[in-house]
N, C-alpha and C. Protein backbone atom coordinates (compact mmCIF):
# COMPACT_ATOMS: atom_id res chain seq x y z
N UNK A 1 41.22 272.02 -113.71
CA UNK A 1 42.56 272.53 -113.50
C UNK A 1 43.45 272.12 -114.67
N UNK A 2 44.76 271.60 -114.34
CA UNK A 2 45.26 271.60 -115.60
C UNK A 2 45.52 269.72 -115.78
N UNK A 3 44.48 269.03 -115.11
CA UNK A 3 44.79 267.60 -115.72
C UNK A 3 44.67 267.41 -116.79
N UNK A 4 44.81 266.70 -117.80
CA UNK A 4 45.14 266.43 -119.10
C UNK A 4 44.01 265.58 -119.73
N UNK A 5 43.24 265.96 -120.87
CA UNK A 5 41.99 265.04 -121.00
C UNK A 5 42.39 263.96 -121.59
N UNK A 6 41.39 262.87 -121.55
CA UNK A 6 41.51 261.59 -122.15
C UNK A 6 40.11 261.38 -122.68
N UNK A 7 40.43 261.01 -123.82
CA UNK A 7 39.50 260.41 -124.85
C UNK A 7 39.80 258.93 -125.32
N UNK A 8 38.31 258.21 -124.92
CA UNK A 8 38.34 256.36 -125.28
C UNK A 8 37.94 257.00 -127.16
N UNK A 9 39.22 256.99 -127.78
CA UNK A 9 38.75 256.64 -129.24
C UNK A 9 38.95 255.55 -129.72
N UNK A 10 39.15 254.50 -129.28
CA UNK A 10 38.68 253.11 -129.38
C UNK A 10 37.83 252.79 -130.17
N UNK A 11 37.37 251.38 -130.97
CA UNK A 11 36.27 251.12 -131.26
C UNK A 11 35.53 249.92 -130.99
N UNK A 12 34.87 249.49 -131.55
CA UNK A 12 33.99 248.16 -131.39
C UNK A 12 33.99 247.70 -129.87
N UNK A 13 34.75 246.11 -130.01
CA UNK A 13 34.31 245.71 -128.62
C UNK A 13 35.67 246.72 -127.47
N UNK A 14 36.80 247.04 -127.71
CA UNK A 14 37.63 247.56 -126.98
C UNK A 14 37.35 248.92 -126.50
N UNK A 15 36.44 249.81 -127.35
CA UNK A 15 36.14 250.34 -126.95
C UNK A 15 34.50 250.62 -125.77
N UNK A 16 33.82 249.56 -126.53
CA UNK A 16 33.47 248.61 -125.26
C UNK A 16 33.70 248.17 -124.14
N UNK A 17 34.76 247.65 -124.05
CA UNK A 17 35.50 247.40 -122.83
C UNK A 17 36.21 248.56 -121.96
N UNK A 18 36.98 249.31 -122.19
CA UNK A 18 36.93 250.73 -121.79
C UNK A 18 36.15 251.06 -121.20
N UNK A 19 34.85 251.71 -121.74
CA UNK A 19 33.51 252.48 -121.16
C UNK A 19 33.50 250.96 -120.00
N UNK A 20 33.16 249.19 -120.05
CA UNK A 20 32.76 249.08 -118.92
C UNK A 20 33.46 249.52 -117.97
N UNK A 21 34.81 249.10 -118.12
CA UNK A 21 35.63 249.40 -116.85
C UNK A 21 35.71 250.47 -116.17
N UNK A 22 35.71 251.82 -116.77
CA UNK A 22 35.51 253.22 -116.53
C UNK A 22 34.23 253.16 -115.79
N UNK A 23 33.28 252.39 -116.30
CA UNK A 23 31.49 252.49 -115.13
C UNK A 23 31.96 251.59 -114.06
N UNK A 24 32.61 250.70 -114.25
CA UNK A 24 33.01 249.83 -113.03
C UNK A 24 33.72 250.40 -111.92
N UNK A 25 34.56 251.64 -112.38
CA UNK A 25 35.62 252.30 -111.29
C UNK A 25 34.83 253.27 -110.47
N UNK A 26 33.80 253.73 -111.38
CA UNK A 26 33.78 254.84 -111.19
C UNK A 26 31.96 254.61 -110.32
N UNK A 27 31.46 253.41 -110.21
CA UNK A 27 30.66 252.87 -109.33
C UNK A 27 31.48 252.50 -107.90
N UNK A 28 32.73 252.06 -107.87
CA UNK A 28 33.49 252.12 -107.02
C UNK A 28 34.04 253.67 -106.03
N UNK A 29 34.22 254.12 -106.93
CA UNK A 29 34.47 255.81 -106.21
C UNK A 29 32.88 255.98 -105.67
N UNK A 30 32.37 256.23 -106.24
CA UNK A 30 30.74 256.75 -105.93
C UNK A 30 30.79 256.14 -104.51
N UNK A 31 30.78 254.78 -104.39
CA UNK A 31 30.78 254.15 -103.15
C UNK A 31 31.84 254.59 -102.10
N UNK A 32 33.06 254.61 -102.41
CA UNK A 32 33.95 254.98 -101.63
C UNK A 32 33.86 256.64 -100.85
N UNK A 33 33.37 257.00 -101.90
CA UNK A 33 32.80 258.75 -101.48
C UNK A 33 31.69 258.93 -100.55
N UNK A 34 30.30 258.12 -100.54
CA UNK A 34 29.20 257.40 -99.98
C UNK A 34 30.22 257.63 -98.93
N UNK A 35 30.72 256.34 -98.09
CA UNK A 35 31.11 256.06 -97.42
C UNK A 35 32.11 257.24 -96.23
N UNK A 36 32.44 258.19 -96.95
CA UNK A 36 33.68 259.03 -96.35
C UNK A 36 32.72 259.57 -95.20
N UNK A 37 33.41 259.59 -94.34
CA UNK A 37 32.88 259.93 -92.64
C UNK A 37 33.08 261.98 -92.74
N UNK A 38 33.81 262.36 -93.73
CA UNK A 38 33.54 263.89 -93.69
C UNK A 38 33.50 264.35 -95.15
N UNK A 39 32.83 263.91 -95.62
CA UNK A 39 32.15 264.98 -97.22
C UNK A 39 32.21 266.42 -96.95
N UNK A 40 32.00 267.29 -95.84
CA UNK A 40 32.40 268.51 -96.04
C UNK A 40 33.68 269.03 -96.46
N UNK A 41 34.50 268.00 -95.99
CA UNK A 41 36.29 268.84 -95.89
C UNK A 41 36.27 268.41 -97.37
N UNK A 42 35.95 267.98 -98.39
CA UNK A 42 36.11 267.94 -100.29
C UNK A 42 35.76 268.68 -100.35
N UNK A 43 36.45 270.03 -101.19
CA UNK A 43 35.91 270.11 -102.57
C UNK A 43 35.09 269.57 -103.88
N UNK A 44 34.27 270.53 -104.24
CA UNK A 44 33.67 269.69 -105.07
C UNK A 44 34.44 269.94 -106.61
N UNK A 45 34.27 268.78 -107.37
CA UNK A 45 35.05 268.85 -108.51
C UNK A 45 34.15 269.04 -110.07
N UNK A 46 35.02 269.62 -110.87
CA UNK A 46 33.78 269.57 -112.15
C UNK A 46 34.08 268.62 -113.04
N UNK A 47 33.62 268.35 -113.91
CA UNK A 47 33.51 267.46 -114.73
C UNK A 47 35.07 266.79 -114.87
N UNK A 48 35.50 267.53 -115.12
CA UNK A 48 37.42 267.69 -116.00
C UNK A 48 37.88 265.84 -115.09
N UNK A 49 37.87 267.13 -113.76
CA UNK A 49 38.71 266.60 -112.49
C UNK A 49 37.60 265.27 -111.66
N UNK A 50 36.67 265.39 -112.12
CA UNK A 50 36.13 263.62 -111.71
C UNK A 50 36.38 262.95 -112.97
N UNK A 51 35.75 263.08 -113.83
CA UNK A 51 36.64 262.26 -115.12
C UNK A 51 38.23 261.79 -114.50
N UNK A 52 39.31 262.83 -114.56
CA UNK A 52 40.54 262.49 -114.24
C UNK A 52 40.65 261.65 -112.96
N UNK A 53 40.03 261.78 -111.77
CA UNK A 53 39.70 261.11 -110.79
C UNK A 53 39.19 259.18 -111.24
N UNK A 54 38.41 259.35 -112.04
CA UNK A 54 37.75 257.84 -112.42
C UNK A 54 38.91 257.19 -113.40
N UNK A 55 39.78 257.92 -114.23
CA UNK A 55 40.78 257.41 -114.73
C UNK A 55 42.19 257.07 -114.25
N UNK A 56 42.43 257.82 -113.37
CA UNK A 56 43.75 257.78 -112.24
C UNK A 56 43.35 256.08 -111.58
N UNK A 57 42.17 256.21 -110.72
CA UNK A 57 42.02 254.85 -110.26
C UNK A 57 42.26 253.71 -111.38
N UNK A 58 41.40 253.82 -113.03
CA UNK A 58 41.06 253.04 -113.34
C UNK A 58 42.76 252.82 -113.83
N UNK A 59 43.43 253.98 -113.86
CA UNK A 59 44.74 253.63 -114.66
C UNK A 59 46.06 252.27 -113.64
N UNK A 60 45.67 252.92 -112.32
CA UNK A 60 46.33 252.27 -111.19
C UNK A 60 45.82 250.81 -110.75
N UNK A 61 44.63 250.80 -110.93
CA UNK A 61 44.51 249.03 -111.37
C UNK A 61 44.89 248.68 -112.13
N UNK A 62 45.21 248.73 -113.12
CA UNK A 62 45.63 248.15 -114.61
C UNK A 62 47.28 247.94 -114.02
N UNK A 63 47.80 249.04 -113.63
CA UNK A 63 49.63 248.59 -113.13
C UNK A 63 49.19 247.78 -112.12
N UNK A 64 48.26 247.62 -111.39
CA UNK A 64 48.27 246.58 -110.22
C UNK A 64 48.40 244.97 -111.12
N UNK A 65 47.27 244.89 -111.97
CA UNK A 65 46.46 243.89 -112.55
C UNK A 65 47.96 243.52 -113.36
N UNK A 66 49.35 244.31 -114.03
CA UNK A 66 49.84 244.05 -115.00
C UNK A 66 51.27 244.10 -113.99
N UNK A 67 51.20 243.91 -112.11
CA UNK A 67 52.50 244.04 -111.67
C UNK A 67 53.98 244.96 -112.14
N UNK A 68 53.06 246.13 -112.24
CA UNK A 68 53.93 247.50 -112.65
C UNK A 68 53.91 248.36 -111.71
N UNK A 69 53.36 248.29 -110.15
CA UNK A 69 53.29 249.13 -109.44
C UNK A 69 54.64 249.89 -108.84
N UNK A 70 55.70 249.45 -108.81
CA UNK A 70 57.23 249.52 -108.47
C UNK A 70 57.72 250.45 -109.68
N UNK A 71 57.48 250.24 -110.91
CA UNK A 71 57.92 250.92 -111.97
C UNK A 71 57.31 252.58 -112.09
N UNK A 72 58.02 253.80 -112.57
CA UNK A 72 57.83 254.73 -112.46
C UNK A 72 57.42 255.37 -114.03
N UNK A 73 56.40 255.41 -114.56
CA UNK A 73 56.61 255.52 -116.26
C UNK A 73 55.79 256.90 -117.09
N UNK A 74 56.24 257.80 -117.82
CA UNK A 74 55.23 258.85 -118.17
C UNK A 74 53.91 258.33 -117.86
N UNK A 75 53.14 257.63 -118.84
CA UNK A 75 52.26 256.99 -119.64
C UNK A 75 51.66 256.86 -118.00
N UNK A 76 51.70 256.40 -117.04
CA UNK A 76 51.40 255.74 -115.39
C UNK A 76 51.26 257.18 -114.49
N UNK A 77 51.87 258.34 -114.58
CA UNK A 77 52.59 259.09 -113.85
C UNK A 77 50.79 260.08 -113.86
N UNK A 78 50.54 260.67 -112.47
CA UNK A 78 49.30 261.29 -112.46
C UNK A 78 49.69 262.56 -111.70
């Protein structure tokens, strides 16, 4: 749809770090999805929109982790 792509152009270890956290979230969704008591009522999503899905979470920990959740900011805004 029309979410907005993101690219880790990062390098060395930061960009390192990135990719883990992104496998870390996104082992988390997998599970959380596992878990949902009605998988029929989703849609299924393509690439774009699970990407954007694994980054929304991973973005909303980071304001958790950095006590920005109260604050309203482009850069945060999904």
């Amino acid at each position: 749809m029309g979410a907005p792509r993101l690219h880790n152009i990062a390098t060395g270890q930061t960009h390192a770090m990135i990719q883990r956290a992104y496998e870390r979230v996104e082992i988390e969704v997998m599970e959380d999805m596992a878990r949902c008591g009605r998988p029929g009522e989703h849609r299924t999503l393509d690439v774009h929109e699970y990407e954007w899905l694994i980054y929304t979470d991973l973005m909303w920990k980071v304001k958790v982790a950095l006590g920005e959740t109260n604050r309203v900011e482009a850069l945060w805004s999904s």
